[in-house]
N, C-alpha and C. Protein backbone atom coordinates (compact mmCIF):
# COMPACT_ATOMS: atom_id res chain seq x y z
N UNK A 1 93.63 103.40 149.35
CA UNK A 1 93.45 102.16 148.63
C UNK A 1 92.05 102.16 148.01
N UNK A 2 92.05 101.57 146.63
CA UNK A 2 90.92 101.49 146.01
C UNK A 2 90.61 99.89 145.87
N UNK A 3 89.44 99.60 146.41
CA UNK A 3 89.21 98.31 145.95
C UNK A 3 90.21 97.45 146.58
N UNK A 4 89.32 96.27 146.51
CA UNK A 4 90.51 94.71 147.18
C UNK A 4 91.77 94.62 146.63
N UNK A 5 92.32 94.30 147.48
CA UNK A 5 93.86 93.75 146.97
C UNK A 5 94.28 92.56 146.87
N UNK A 6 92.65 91.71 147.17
CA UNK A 6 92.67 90.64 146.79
C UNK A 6 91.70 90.21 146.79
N UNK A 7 90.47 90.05 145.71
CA UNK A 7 89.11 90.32 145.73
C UNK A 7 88.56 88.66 146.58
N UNK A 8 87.17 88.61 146.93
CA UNK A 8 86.76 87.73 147.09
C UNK A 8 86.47 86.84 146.37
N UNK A 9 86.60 85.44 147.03
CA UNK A 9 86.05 84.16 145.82
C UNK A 9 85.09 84.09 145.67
N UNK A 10 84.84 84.54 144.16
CA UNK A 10 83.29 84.11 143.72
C UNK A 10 82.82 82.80 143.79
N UNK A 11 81.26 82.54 143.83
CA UNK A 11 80.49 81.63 143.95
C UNK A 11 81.48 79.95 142.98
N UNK A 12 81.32 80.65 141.60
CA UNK A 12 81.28 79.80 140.72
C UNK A 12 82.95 79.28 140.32
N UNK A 13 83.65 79.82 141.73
CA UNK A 13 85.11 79.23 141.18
C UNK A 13 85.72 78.82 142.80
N UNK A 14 84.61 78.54 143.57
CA UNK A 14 85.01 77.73 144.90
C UNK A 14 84.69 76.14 144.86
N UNK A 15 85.66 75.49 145.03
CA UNK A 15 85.51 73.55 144.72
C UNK A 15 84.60 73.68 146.30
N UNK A 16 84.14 72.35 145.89
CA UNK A 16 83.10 72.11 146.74
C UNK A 16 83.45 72.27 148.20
N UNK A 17 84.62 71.57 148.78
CA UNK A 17 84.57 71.86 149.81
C UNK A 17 84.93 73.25 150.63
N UNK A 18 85.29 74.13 149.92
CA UNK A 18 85.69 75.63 150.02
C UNK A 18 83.97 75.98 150.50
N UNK A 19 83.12 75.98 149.35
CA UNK A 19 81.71 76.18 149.51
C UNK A 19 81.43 75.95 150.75
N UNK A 20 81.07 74.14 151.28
CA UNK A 20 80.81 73.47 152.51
C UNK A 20 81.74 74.21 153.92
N UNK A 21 82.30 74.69 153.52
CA UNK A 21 83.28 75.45 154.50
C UNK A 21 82.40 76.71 154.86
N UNK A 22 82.13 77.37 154.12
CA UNK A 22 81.77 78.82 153.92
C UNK A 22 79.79 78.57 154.30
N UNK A 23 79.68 77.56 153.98
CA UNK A 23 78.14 77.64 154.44
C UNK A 23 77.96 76.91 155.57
N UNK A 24 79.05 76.16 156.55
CA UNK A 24 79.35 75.82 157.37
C UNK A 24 79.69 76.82 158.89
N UNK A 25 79.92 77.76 158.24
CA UNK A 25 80.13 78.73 159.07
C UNK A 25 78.85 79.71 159.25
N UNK A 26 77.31 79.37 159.30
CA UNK A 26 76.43 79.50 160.28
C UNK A 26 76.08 80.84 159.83
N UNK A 27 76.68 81.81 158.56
CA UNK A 27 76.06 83.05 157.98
C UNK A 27 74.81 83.06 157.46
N UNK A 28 73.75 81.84 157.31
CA UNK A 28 72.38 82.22 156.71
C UNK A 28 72.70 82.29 155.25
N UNK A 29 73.39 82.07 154.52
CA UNK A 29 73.75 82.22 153.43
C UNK A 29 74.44 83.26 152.95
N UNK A 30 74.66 84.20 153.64
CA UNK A 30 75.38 85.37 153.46
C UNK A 30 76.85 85.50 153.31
N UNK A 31 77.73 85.70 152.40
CA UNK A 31 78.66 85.57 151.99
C UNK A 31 79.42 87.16 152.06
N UNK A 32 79.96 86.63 153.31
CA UNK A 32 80.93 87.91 154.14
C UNK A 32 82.17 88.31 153.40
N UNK A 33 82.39 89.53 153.00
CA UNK A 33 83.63 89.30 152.43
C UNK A 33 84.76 88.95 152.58
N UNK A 34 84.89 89.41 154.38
CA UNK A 34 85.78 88.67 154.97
C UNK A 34 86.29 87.12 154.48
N UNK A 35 84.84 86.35 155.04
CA UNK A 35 84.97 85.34 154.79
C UNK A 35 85.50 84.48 153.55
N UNK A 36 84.87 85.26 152.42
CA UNK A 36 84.83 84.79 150.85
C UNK A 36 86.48 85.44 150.60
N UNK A 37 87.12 85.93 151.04
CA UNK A 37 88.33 86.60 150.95
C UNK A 37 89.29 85.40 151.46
N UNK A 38 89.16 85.27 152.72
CA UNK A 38 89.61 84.21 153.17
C UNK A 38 89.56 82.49 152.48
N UNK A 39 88.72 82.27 151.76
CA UNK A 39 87.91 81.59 151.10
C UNK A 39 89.50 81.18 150.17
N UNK A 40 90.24 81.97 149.62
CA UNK A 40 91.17 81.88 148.55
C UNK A 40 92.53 81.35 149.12
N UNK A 41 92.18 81.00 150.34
CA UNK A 41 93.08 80.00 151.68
C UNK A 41 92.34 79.03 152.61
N UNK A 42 91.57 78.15 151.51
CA UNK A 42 91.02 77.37 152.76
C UNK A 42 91.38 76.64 153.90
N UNK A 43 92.61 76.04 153.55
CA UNK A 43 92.77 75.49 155.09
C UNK A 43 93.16 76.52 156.41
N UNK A 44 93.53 78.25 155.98
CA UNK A 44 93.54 78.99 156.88
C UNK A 44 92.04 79.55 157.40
N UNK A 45 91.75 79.12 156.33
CA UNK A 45 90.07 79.72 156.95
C UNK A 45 89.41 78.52 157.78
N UNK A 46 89.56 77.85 157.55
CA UNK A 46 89.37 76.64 158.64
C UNK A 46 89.63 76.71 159.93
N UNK A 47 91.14 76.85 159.72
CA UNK A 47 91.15 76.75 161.38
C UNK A 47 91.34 78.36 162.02
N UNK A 48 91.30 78.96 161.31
CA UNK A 48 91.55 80.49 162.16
C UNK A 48 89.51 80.41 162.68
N UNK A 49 88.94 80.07 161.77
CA UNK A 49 87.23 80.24 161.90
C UNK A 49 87.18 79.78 162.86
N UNK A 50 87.69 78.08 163.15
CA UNK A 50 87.09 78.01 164.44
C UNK A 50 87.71 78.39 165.75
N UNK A 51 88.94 79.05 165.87
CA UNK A 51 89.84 79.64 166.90
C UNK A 51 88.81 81.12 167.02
N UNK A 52 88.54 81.80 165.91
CA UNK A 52 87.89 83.16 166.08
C UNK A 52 86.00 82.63 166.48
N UNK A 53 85.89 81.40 166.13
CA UNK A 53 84.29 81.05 166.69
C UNK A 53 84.21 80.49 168.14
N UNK A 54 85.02 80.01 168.65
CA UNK A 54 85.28 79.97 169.92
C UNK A 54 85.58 81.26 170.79
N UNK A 55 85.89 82.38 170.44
CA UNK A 55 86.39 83.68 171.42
C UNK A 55 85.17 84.11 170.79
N UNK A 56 83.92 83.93 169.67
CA UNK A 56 83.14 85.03 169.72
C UNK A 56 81.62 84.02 169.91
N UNK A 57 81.60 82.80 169.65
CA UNK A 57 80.45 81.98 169.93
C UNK A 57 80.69 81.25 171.89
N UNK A 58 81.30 80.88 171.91
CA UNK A 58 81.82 80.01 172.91
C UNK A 58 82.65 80.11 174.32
N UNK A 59 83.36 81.53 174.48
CA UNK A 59 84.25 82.36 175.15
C UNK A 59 83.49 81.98 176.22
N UNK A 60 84.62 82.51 177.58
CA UNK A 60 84.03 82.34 178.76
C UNK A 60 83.96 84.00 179.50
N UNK A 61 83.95 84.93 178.47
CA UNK A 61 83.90 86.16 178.41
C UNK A 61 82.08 86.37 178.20
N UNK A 62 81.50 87.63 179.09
CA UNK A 62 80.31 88.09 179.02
C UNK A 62 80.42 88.43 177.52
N UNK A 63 79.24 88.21 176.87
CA UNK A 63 79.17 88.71 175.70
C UNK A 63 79.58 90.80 175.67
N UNK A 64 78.58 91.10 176.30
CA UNK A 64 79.11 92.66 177.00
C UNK A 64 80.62 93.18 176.77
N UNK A 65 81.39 92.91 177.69
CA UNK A 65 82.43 92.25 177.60
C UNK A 65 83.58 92.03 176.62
N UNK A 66 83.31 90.57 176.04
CA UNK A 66 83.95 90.72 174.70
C UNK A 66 83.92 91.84 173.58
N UNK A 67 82.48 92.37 173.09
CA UNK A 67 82.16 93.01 172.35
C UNK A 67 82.81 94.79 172.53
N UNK A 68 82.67 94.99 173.80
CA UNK A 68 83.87 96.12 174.28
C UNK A 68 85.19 96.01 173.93
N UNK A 69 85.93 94.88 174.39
CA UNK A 69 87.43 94.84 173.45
C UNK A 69 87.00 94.69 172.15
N UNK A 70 86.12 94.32 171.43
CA UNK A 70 86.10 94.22 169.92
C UNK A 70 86.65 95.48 169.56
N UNK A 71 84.92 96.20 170.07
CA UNK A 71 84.82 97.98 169.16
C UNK A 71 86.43 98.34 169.65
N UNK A 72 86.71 98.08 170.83
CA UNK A 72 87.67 99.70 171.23
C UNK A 72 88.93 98.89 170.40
N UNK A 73 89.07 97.50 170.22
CA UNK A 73 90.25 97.34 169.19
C UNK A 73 90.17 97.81 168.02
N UNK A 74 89.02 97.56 167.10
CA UNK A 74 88.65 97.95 165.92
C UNK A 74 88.71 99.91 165.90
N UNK A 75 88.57 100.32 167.02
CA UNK A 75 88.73 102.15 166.92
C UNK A 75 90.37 101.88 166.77
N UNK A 76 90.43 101.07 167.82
CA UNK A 76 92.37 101.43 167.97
C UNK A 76 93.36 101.36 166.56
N UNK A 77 92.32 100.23 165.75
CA UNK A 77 93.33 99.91 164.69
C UNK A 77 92.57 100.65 163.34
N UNK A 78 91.32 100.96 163.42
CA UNK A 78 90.94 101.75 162.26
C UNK A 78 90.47 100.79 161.45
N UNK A 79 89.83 99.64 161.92
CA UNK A 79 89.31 98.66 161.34
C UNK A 79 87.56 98.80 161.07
N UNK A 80 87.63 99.65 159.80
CA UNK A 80 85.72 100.16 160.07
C UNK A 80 84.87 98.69 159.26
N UNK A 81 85.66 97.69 159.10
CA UNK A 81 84.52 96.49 158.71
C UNK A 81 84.19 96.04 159.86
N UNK A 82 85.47 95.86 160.98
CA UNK A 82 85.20 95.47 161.86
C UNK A 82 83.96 95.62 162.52
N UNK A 83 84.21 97.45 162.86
CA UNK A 83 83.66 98.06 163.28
C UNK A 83 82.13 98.05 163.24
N UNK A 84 81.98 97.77 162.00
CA UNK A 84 80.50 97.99 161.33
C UNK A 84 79.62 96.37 162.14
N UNK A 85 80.22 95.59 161.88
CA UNK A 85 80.13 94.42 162.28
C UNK A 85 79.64 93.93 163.42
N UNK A 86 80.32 94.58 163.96
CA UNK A 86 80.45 94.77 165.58
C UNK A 86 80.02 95.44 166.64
N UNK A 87 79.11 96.82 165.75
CA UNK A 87 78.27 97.10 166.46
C UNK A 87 76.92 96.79 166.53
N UNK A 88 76.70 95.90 165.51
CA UNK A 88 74.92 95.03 165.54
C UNK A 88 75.05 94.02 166.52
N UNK A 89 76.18 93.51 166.47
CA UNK A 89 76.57 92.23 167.98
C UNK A 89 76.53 92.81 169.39
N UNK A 90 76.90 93.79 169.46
CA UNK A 90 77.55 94.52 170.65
C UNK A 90 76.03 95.21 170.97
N UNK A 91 75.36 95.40 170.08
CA UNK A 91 74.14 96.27 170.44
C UNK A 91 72.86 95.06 171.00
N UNK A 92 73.21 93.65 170.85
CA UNK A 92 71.99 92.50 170.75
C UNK A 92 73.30 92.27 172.48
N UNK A 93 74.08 92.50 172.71
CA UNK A 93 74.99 92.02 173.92
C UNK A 93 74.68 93.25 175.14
N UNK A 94 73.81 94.32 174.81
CA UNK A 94 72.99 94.88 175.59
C UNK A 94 74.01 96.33 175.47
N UNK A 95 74.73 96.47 175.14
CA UNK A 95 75.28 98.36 175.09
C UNK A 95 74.11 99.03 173.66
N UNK A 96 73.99 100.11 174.23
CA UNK A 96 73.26 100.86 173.48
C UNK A 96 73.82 101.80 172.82
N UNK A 97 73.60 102.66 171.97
CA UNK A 97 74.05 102.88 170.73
C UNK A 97 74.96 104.46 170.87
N UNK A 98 74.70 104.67 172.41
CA UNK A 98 75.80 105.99 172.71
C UNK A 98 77.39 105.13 173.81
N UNK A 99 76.58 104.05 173.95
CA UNK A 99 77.96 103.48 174.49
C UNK A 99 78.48 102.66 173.26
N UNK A 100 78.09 102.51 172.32
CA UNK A 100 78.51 102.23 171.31
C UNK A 100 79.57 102.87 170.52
N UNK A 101 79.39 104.11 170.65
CA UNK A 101 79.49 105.45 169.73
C UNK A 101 81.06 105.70 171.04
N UNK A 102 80.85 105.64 171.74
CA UNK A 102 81.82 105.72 173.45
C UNK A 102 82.78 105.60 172.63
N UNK A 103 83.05 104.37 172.57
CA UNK A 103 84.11 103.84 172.06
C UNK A 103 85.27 103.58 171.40
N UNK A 104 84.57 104.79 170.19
CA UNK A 104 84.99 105.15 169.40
C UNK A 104 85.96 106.43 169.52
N UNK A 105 85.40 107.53 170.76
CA UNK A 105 86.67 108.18 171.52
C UNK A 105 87.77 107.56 172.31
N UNK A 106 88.89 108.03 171.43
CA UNK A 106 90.44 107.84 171.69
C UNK A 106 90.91 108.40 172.93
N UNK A 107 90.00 109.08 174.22
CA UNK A 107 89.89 109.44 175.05
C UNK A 107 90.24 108.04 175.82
N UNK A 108 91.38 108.34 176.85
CA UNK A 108 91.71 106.93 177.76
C UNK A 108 90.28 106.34 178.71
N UNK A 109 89.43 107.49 179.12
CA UNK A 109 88.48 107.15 179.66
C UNK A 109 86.75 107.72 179.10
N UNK A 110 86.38 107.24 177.77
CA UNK A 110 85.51 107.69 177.21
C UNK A 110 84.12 108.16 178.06
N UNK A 111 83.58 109.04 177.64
CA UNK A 111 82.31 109.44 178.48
C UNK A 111 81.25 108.53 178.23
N UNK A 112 80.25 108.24 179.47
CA UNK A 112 78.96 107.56 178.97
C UNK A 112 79.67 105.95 179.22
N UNK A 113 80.35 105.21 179.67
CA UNK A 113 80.53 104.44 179.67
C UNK A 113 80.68 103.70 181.28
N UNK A 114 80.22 102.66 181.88
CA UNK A 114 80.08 101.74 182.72
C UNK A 114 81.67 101.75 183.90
N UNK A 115 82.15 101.78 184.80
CA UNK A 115 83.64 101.73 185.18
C UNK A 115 84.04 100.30 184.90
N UNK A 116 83.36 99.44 184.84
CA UNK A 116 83.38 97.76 184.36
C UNK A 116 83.83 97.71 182.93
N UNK A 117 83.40 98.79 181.65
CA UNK A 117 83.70 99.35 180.59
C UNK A 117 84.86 99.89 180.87
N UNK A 118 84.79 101.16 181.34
CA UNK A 118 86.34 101.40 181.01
C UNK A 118 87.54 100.66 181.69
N UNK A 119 87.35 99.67 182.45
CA UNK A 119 88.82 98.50 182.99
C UNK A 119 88.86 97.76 181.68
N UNK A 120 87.59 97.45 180.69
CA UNK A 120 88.40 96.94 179.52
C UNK A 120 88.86 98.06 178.62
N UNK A 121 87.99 98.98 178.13
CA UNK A 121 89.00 100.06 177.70
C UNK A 121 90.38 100.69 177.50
N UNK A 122 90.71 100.16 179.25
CA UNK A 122 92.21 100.03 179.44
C UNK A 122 92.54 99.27 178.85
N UNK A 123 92.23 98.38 178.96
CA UNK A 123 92.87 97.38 179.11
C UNK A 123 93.40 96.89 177.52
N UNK A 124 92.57 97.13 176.54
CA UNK A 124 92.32 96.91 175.32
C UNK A 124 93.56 98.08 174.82
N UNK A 125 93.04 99.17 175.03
CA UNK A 125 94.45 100.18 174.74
C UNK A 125 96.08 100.43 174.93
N UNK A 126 95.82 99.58 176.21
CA UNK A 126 96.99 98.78 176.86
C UNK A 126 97.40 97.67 176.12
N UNK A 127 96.96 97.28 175.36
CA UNK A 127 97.74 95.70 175.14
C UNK A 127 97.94 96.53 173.45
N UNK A 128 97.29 97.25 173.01
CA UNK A 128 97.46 97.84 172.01
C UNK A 128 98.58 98.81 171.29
N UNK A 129 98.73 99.51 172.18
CA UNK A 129 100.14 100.32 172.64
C UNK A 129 101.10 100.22 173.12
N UNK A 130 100.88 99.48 173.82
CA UNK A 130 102.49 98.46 174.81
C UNK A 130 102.61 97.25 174.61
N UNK A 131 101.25 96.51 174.17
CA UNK A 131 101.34 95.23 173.58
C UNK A 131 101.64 93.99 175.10
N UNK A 132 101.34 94.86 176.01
CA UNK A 132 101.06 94.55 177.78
C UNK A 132 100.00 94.57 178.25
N UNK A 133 99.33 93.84 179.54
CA UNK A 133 98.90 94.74 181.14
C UNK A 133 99.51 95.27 181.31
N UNK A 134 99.56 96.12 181.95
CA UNK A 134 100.07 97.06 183.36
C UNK A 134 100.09 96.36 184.42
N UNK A 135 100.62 96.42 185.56
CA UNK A 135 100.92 95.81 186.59
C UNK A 135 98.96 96.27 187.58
N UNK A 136 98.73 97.45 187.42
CA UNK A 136 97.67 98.46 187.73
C UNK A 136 96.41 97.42 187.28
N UNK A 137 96.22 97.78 185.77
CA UNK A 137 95.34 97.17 184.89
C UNK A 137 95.12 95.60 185.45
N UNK A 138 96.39 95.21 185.33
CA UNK A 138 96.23 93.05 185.79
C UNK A 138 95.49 92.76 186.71
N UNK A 139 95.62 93.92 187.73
CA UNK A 139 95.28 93.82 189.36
C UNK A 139 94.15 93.96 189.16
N UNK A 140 93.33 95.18 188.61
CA UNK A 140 92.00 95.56 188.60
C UNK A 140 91.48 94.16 188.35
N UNK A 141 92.15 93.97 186.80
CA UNK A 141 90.87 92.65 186.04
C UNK A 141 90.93 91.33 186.89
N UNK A 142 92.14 90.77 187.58
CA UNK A 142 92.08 89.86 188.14
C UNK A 142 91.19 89.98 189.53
N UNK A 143 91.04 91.34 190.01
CA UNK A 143 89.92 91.41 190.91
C UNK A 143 88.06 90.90 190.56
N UNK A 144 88.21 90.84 189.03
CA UNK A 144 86.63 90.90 188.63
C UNK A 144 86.94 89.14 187.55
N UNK A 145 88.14 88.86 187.02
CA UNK A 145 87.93 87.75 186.38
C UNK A 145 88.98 86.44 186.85
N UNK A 146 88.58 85.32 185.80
CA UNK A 146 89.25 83.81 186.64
C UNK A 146 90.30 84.04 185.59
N UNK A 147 90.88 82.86 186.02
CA UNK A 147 92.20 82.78 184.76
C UNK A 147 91.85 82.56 183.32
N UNK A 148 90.70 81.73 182.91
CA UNK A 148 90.30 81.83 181.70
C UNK A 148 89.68 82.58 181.30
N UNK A 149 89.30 83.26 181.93
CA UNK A 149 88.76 84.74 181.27
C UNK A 149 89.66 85.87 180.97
N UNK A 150 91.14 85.71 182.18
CA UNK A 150 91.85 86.96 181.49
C UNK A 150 92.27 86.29 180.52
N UNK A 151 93.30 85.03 180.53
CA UNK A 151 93.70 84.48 179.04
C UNK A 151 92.77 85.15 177.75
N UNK A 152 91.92 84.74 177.81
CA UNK A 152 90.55 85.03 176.71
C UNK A 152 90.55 86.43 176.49
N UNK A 153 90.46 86.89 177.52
CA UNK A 153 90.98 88.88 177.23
C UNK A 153 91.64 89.27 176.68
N UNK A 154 93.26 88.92 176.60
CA UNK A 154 94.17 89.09 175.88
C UNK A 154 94.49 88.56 174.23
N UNK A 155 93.59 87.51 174.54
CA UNK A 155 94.04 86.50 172.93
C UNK A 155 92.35 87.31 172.29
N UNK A 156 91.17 87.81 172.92
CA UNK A 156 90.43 88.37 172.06
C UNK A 156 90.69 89.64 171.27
N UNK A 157 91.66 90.57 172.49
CA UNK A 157 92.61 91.55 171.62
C UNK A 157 93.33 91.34 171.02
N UNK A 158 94.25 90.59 170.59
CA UNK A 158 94.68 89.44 169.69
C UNK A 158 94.15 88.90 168.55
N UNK A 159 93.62 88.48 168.86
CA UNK A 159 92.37 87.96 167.50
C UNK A 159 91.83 89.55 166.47
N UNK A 160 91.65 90.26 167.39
CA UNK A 160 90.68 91.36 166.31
C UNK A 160 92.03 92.14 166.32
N UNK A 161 92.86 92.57 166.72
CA UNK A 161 94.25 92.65 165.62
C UNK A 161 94.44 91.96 164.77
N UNK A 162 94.66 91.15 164.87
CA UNK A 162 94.90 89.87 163.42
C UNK A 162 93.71 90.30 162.45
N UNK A 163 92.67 90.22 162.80
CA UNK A 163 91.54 90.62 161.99
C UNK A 163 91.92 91.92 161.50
N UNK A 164 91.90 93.14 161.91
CA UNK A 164 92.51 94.27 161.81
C UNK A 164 93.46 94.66 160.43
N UNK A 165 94.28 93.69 161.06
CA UNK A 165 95.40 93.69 159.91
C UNK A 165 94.95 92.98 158.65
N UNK A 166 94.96 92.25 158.63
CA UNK A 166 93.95 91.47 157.52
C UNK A 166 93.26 92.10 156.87
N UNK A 167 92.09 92.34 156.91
CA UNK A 167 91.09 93.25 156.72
C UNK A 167 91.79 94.47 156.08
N UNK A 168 92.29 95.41 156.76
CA UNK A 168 93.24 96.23 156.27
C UNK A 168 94.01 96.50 155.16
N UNK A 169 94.67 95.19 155.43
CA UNK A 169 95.69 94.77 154.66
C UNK A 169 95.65 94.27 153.13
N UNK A 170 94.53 93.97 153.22
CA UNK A 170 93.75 93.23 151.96
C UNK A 170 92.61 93.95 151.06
N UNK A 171 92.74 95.07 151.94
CA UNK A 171 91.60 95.75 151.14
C UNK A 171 90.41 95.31 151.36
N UNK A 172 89.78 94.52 152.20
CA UNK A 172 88.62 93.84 152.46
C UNK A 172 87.01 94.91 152.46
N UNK A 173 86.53 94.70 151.44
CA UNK A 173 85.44 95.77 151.34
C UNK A 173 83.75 95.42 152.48
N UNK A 174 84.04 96.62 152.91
CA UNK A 174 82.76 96.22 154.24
C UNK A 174 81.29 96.47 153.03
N UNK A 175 80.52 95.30 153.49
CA UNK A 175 79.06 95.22 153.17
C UNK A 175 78.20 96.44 152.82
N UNK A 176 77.59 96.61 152.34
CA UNK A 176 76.63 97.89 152.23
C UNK A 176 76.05 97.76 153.22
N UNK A 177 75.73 99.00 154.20
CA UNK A 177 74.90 99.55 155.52
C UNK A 177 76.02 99.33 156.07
N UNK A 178 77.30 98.73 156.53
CA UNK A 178 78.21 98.71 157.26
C UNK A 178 78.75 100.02 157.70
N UNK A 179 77.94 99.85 158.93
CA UNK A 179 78.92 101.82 159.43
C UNK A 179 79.92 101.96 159.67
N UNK A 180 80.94 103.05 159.48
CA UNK A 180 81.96 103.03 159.56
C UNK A 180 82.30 103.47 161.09
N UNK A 181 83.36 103.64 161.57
CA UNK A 181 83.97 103.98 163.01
C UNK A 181 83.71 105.53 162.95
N UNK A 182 82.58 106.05 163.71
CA UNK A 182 82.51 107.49 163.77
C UNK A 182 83.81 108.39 164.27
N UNK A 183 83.27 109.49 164.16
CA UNK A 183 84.55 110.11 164.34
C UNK A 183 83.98 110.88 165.80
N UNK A 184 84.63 111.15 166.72
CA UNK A 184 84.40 111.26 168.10
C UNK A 184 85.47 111.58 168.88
N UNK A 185 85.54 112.77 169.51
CA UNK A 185 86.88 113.13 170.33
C UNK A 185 87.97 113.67 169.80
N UNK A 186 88.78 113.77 170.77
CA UNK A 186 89.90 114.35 170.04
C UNK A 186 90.75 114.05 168.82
């Protein structure tokens, strides 16, 4: 694919409250393409924003944590805006830039990574591929989390699928400096 398949809304052809929407959403002025893409559906950008600002501002998930199912969804689905995105968050949420890179191997149990890391790893690949827990996997996480945290586990892999696809789907062009999903492993 070349280019959007559905470009972003420019500045000068968003009605006002499209705008107030988009500078409402706490970017510094920075106009995400994601966002400005989305922009050409405002009332979906509304409420998906604040369903996706709650699992990434507000969650009852360690930031750590969340940001691990992000990357390893975004490897799973080949989502490199995501990706790019997600590793300046994930790197301020305290993983450093070879457990970063981890992640990105399609390896069930990537090297360099935490065993607290790889139960989401699973776990993320698991819901990815089978679109399940495991009976195995449930047990582990329910040993380390409450009920709103696994809920939140599952609907955050959830969420960055949806994103995934989207993104994808639309041709959504990642930012300049946005790194892409290295290539790593088998």
């Amino acid at each position: 694919m070349t280019g959007p398949r559905i470009a972003p809304l420019p500045a000068d052809e968003r009605d006002p409250r499209t705008q107030e929407l988009l500078d409402g959403m706490g970017l510094g002025g920075d106009d995400l393409n994601l966002f400005t893409t989305l922009a050409r559906h405002p009332r979906l950008l509304k409420r998906w924003s604040a369903f996706g600002g709650l699992l990434l501002f507000r969650g009852t998930l360690g930031d750590r944590d969340r940001e691990v199912l992000i990357l390893r969804t975004a490897a799973n689905t080949g989502a490199h805006y995501e990706w790019g995105h997600h590793t300046v968050i994930a790197e301020r949420a305290g993983l450093d830039a070879a457990e970063v890179r981890a992640l990105a191997d399609p390896a069930p149990e990537p090297a360099g990574l935490r065993e607290a890391d790889l139960l989401l790893v699973r776990a993320a690949d698991e819901l990815h591929r089978d679109n399940v827990l495991g009976d195995d996997t449930w047990a582990h996480l329910a040993e380390r989390y409450d009920e709103q945290q696994l809920i939140e586990l599952c609907m955050v892999v959830g969420q960055y699928h949806l994103v995934a696809f989207t993104l994808r789907s639309l041709g959504v062009e990642p930012e300049e400096g946005c790194e892409p999903i290295p290539a790593v492993g088998a």
